[in-house]
C-alpha atoms as a PDB file:
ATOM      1  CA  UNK A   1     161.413 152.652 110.990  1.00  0.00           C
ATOM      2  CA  UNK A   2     161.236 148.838 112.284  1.00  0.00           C
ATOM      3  CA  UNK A   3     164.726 149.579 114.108  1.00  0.00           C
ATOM      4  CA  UNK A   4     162.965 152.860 115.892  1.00  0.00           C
ATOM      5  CA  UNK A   5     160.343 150.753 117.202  1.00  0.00           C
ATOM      6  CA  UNK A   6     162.594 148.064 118.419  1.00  0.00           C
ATOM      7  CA  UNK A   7     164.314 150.261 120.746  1.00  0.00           C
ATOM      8  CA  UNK A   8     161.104 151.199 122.171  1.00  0.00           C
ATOM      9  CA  UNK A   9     158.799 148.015 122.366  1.00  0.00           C
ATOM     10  CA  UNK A  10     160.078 146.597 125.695  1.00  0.00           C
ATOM     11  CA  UNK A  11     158.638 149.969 127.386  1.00  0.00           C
ATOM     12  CA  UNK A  12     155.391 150.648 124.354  1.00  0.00           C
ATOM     13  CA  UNK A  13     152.709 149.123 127.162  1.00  0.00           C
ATOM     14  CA  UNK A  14     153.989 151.536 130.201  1.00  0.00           C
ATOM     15  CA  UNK A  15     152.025 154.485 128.197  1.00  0.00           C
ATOM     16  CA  UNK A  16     148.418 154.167 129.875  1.00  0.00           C
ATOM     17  CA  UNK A  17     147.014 156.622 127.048  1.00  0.00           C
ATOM     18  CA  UNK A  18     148.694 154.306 124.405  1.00  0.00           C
ATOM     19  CA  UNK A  19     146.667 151.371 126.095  1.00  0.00           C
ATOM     20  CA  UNK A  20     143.962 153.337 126.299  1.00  0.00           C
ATOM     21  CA  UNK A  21     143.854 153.977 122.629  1.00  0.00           C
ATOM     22  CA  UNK A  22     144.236 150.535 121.775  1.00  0.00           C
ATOM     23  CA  UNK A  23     141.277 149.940 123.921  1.00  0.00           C
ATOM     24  CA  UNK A  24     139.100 152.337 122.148  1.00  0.00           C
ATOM     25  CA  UNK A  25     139.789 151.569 118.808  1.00  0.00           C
ATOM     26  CA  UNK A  26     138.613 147.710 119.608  1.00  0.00           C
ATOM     27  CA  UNK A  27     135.210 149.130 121.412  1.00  0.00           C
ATOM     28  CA  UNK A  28     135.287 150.920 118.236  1.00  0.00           C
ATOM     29  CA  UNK A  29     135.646 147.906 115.845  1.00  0.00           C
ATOM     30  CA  UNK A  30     133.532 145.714 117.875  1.00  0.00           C
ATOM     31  CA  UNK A  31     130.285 147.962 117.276  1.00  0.00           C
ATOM     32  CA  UNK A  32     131.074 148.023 113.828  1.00  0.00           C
ATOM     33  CA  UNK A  33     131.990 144.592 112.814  1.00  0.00           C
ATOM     34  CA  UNK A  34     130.076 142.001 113.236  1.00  0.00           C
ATOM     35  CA  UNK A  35     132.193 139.048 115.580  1.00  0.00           C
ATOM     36  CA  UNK A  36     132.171 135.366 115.754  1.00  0.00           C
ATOM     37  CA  UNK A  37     134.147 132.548 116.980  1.00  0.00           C
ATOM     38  CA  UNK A  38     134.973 132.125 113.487  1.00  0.00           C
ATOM     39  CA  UNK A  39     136.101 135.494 112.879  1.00  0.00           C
ATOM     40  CA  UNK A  40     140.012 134.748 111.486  1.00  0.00           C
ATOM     41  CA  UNK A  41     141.594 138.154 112.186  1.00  0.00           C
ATOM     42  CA  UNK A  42     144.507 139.516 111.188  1.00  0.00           C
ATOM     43  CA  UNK A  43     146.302 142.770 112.454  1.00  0.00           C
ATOM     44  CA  UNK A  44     148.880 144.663 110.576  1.00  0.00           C
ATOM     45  CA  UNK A  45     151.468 146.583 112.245  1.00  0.00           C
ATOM     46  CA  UNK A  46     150.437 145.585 115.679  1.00  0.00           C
ATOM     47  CA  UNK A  47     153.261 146.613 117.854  1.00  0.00           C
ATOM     48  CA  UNK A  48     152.937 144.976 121.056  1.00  0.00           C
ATOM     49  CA  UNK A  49     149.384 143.637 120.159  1.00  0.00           C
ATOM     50  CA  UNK A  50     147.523 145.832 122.194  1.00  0.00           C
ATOM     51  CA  UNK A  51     144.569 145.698 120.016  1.00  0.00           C
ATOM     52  CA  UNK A  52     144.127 142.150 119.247  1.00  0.00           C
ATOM     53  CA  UNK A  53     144.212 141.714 123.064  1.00  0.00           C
ATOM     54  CA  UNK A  54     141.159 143.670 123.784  1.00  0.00           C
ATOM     55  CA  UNK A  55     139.660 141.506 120.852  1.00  0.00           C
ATOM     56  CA  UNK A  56     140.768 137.977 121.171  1.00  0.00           C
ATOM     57  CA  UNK A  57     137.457 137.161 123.486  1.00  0.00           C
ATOM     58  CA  UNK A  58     135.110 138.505 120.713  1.00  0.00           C
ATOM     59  CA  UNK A  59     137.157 136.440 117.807  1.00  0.00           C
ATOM     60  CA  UNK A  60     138.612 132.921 116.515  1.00  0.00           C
ATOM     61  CA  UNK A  61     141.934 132.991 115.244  1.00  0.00           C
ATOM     62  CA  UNK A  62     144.291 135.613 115.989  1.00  0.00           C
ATOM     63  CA  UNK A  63     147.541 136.455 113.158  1.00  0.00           C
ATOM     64  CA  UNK A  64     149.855 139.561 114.701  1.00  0.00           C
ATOM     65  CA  UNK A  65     152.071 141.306 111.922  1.00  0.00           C
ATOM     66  CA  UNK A  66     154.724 143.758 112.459  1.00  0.00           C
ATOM     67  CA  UNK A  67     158.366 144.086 110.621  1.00  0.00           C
ATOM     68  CA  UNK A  68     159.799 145.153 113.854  1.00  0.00           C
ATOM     69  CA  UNK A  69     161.867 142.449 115.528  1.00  0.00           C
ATOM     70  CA  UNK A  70     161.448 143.829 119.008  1.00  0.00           C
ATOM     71  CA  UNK A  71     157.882 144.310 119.087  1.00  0.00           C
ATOM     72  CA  UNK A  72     157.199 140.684 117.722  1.00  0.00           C
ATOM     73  CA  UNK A  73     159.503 139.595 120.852  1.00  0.00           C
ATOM     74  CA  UNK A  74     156.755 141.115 122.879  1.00  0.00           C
ATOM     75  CA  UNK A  75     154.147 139.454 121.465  1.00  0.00           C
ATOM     76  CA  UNK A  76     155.951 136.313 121.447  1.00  0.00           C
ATOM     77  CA  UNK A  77     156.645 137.010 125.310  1.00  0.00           C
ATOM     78  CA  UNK A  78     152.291 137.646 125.767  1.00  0.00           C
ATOM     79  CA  UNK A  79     151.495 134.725 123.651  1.00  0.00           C
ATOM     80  CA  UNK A  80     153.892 132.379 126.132  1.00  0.00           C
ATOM     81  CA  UNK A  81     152.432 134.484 129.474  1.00  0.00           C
ATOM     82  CA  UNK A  82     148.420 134.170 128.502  1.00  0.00           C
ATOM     83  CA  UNK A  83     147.909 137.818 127.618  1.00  0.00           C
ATOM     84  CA  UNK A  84     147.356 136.850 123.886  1.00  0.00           C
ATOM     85  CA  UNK A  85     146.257 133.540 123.218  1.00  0.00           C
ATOM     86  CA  UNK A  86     148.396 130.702 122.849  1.00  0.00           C
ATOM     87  CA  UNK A  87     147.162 129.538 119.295  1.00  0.00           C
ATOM     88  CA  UNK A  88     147.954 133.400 117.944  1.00  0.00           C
ATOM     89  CA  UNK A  89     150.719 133.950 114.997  1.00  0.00           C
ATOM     90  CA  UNK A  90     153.522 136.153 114.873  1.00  0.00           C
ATOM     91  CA  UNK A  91     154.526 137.508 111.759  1.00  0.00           C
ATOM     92  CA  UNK A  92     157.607 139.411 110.333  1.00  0.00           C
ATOM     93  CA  UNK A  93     155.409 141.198 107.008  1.00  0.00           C
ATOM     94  CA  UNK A  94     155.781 144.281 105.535  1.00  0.00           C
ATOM     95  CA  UNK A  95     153.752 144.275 102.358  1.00  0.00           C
ATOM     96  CA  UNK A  96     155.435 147.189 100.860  1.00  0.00           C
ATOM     97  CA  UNK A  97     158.664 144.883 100.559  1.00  0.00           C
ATOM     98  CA  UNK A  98     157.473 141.434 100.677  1.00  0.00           C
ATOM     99  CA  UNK A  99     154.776 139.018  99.135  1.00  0.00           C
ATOM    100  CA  UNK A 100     151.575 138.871 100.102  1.00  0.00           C
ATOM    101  CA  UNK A 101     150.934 135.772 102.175  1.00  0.00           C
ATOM    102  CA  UNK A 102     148.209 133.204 100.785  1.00  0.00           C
ATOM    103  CA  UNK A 103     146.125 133.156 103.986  1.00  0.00           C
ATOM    104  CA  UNK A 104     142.617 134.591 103.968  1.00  0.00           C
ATOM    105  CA  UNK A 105     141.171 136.562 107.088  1.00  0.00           C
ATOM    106  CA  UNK A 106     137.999 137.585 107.622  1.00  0.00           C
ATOM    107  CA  UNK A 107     139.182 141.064 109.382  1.00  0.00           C
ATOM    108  CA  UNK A 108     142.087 143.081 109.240  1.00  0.00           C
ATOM    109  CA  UNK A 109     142.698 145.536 111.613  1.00  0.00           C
ATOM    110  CA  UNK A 110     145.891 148.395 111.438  1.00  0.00           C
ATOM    111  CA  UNK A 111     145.793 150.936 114.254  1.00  0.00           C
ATOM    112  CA  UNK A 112     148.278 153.846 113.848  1.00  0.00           C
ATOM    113  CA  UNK A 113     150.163 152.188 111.627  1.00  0.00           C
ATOM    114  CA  UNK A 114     149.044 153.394 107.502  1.00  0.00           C
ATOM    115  CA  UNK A 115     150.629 156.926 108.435  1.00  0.00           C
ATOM    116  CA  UNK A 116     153.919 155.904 108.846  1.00  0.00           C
ATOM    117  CA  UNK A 117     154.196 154.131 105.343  1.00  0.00           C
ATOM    118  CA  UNK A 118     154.850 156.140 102.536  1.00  0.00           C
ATOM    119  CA  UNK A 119     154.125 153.819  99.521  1.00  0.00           C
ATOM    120  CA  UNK A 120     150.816 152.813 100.486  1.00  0.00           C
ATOM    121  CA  UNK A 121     149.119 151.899  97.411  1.00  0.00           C
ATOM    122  CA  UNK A 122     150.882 148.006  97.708  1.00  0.00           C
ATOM    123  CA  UNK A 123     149.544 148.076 101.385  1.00  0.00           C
ATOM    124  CA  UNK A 124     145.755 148.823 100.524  1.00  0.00           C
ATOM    125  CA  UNK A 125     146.379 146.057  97.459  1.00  0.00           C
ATOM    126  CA  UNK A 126     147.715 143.557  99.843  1.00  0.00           C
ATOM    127  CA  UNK A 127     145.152 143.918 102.416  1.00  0.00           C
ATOM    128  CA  UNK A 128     142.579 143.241  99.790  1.00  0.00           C
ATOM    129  CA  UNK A 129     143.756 140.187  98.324  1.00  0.00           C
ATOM    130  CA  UNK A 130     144.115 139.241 102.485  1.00  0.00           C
ATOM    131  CA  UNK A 131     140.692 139.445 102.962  1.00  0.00           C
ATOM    132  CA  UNK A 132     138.370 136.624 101.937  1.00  0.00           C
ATOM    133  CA  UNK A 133     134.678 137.944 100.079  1.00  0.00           C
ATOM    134  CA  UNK A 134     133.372 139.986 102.791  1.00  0.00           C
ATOM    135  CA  UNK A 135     135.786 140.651 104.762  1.00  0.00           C
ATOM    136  CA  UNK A 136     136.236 143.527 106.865  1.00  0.00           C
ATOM    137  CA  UNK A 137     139.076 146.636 107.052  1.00  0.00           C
ATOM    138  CA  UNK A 138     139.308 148.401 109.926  1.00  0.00           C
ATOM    139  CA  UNK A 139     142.195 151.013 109.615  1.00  0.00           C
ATOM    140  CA  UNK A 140     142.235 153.506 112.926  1.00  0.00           C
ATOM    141  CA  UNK A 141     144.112 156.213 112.113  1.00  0.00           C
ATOM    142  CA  UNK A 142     145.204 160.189 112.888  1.00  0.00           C
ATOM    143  CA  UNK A 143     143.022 162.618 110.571  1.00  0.00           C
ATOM    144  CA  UNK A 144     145.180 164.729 108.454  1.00  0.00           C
ATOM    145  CA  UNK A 145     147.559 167.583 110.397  1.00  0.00           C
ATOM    146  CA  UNK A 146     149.566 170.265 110.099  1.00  0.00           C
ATOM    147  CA  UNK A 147     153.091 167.969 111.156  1.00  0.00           C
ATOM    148  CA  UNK A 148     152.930 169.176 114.505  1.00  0.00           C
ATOM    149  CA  UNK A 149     151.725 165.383 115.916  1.00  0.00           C
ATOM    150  CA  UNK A 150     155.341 163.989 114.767  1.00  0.00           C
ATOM    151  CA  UNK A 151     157.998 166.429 115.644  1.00  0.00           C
ATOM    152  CA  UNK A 152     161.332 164.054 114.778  1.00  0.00           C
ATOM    153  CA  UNK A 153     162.574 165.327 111.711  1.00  0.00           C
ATOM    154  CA  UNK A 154     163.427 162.205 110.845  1.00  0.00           C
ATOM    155  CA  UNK A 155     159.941 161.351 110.166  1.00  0.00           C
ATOM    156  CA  UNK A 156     159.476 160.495 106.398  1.00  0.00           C
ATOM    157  CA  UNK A 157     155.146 159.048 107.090  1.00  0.00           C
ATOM    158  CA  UNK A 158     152.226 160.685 106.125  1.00  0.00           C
ATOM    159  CA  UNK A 159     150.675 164.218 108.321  1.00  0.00           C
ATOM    160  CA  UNK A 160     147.960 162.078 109.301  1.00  0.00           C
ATOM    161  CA  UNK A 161     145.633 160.519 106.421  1.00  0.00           C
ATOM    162  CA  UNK A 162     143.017 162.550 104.741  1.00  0.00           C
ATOM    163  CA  UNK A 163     140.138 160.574 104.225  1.00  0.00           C
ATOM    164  CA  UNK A 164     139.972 161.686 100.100  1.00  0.00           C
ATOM    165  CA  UNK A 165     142.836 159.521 100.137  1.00  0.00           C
ATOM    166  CA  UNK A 166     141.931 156.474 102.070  1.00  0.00           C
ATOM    167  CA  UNK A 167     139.007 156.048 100.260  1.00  0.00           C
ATOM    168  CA  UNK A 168     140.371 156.436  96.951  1.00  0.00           C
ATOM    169  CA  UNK A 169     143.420 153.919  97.774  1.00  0.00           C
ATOM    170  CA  UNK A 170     140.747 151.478  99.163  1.00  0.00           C
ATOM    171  CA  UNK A 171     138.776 151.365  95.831  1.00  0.00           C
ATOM    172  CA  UNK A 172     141.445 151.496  93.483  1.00  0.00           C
ATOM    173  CA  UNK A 173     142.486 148.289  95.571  1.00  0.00           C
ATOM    174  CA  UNK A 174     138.861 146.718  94.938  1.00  0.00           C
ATOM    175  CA  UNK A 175     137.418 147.489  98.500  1.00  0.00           C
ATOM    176  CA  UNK A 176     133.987 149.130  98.892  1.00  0.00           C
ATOM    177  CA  UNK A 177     134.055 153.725  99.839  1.00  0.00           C
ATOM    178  CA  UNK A 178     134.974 153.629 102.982  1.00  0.00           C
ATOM    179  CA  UNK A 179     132.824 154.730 106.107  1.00  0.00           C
ATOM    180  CA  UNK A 180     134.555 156.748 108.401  1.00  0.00           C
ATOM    181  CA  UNK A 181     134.185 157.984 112.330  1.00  0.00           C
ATOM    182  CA  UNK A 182     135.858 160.011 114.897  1.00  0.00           C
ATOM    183  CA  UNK A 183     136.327 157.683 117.693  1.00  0.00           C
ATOM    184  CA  UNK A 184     139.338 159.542 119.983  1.00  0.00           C
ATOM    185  CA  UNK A 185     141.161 162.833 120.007  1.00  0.00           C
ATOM    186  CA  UNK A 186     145.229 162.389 121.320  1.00  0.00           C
ATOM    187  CA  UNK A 187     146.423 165.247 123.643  1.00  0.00           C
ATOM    188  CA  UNK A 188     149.742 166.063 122.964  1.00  0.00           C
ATOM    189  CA  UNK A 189     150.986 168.618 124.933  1.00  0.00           C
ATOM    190  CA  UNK A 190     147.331 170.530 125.182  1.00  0.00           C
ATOM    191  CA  UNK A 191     146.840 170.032 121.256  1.00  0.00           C
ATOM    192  CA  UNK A 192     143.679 167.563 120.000  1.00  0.00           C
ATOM    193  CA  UNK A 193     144.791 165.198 117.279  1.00  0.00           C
ATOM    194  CA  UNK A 194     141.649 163.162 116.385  1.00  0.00           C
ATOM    195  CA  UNK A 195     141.446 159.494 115.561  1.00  0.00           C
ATOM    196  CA  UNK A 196     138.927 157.977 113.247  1.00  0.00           C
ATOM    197  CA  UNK A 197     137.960 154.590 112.077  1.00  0.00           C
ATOM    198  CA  UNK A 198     137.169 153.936 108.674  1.00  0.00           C
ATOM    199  CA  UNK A 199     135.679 150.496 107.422  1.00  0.00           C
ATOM    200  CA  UNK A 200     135.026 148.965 104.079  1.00  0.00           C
ATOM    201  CA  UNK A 201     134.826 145.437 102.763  1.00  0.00           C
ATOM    202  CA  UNK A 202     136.089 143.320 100.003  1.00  0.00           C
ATOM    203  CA  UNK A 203     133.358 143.296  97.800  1.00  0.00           C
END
C-alpha cells in the first residue's frame, strides 16, 4: 500500500476536493476537541499533512506519521517551505508492523486512513497507549459501503468502517464508546459516500 501512495504523493494536494476534505475534518475536530498551545498532536497516516496544516495554528507540537516514503518527502518539503511548521516531526510508523513509540500526545488524529488497514486491532491498541490520560482520538473516516468507493481490485482495506466496529475496537483497546458524526459526504462519480468523525478518550 505505502508503494501505491508513493507514486501518487507528489500530485495528492492538486485534488481541491481532497484539500477540501482535509479542511473539513479539522473544522470538524476543532469544535470537538478542546485546543491549546500545549496540545502535543500526533497524526497517523497523514499523507501529505493536509490536516495537521489546517490545525497547526490551534495546537503546540505537531508529530506527522505515514509508512509511505514519498508522502513523508512531502511533508519534509512543507516543513522546509513554512506550510507546516518548522519544529513538526516526520515519522516512518506503521503500528501494525512496528513498536509503538514511547512518546505521549495529547491528540491523535487519522483521516482516511483506518480503512485501508486490515489488522486493526494493534492500531486501536497502539493509539491508546499513544495517548497520555485524557487524550483525545479523532479518527475521520468513510461509513461502511457496498465496495463501490474503491474500485481497484487490488484493494485488500476495509468497505468503509461500520461504527459497531470502531467502537468495539476502541474499548477493547481501553478508550471510552466512541461518539460519532457525519461531517462530509464524497461525490464520486454522482454517488454520496459519507464521512464521519468519531471521538473517544483514553480514560
Amino acid at each position: 500500500m505505502a508503494t501505491d501512495f508513493d507514486q501518487k504523493a507528489s500530485t495528492w494536494d492538486d485534488d481541491p476536493d481532497r484539500v477540501e476534505r482535509a479542511r473539513v475534518a479539522a473544522d470538524a475536530i476543532r469544535q470537538n476537541v478542546p485546543l491549546t498551545p500545549a496540545t502535543r498532536l500526533l497524526e497517523y497516516g497523514a499523507g501529505t499533512g493536509l490536516v495537521a496544516q489546517h490545525l497547526a495554528g490551534d495546537v503546540g507540537s505537531i508529530t506527522l506519521a505515514d509508512p509511505s516514503n514519498g508522502m513523508r518527502e512531502v511533508m519534509a518539503a512543507k516543513i522546509a517551505g513554512g506550510a507546516l511548521p518548522s519544529g513538526a516531526r516526520v515519522w516512518d510508523l506503521d503500528l501494525t508492523q512496528q513498536p509503538v513509540p514511547d512518546d505521549r500526545f495529547d491528540l491523535l488524529v487519522t483521516v482516511m486512513t483506518l480503512h485501508h488497514i486490515l489488522d486493526l486491532p494493534p492500531v486501536l491498541a497502539g493509539f491508546a497507549r499513544m495517548l497520555d490520560h485524557g487524550g483525545h482520538l479523532c479518527v475521520v473516516d468513510l461509513e461502511e459501503e457496498d465496495g463501490s468507493f474503491h474500485d481497484d481490485d487490488a484493494f485488500e482495506g476495509h468497505h468503509g468502517l461500520a461504527r459497531s466496529l470502531l467502537s468495539d475496537l476502541a474499548e477493547r483497546a481501553g478508550l471510552t464508546p466512541p461518539s460519532f458524526q457525519h461531517i462530509y459526504d464524497i461525490d464520486k462519480d454522482g454517488t454520496p459516500y459519507p464521512m464521519f468523525l468519531s471521538v473517544c478518550r483514553r480514560s
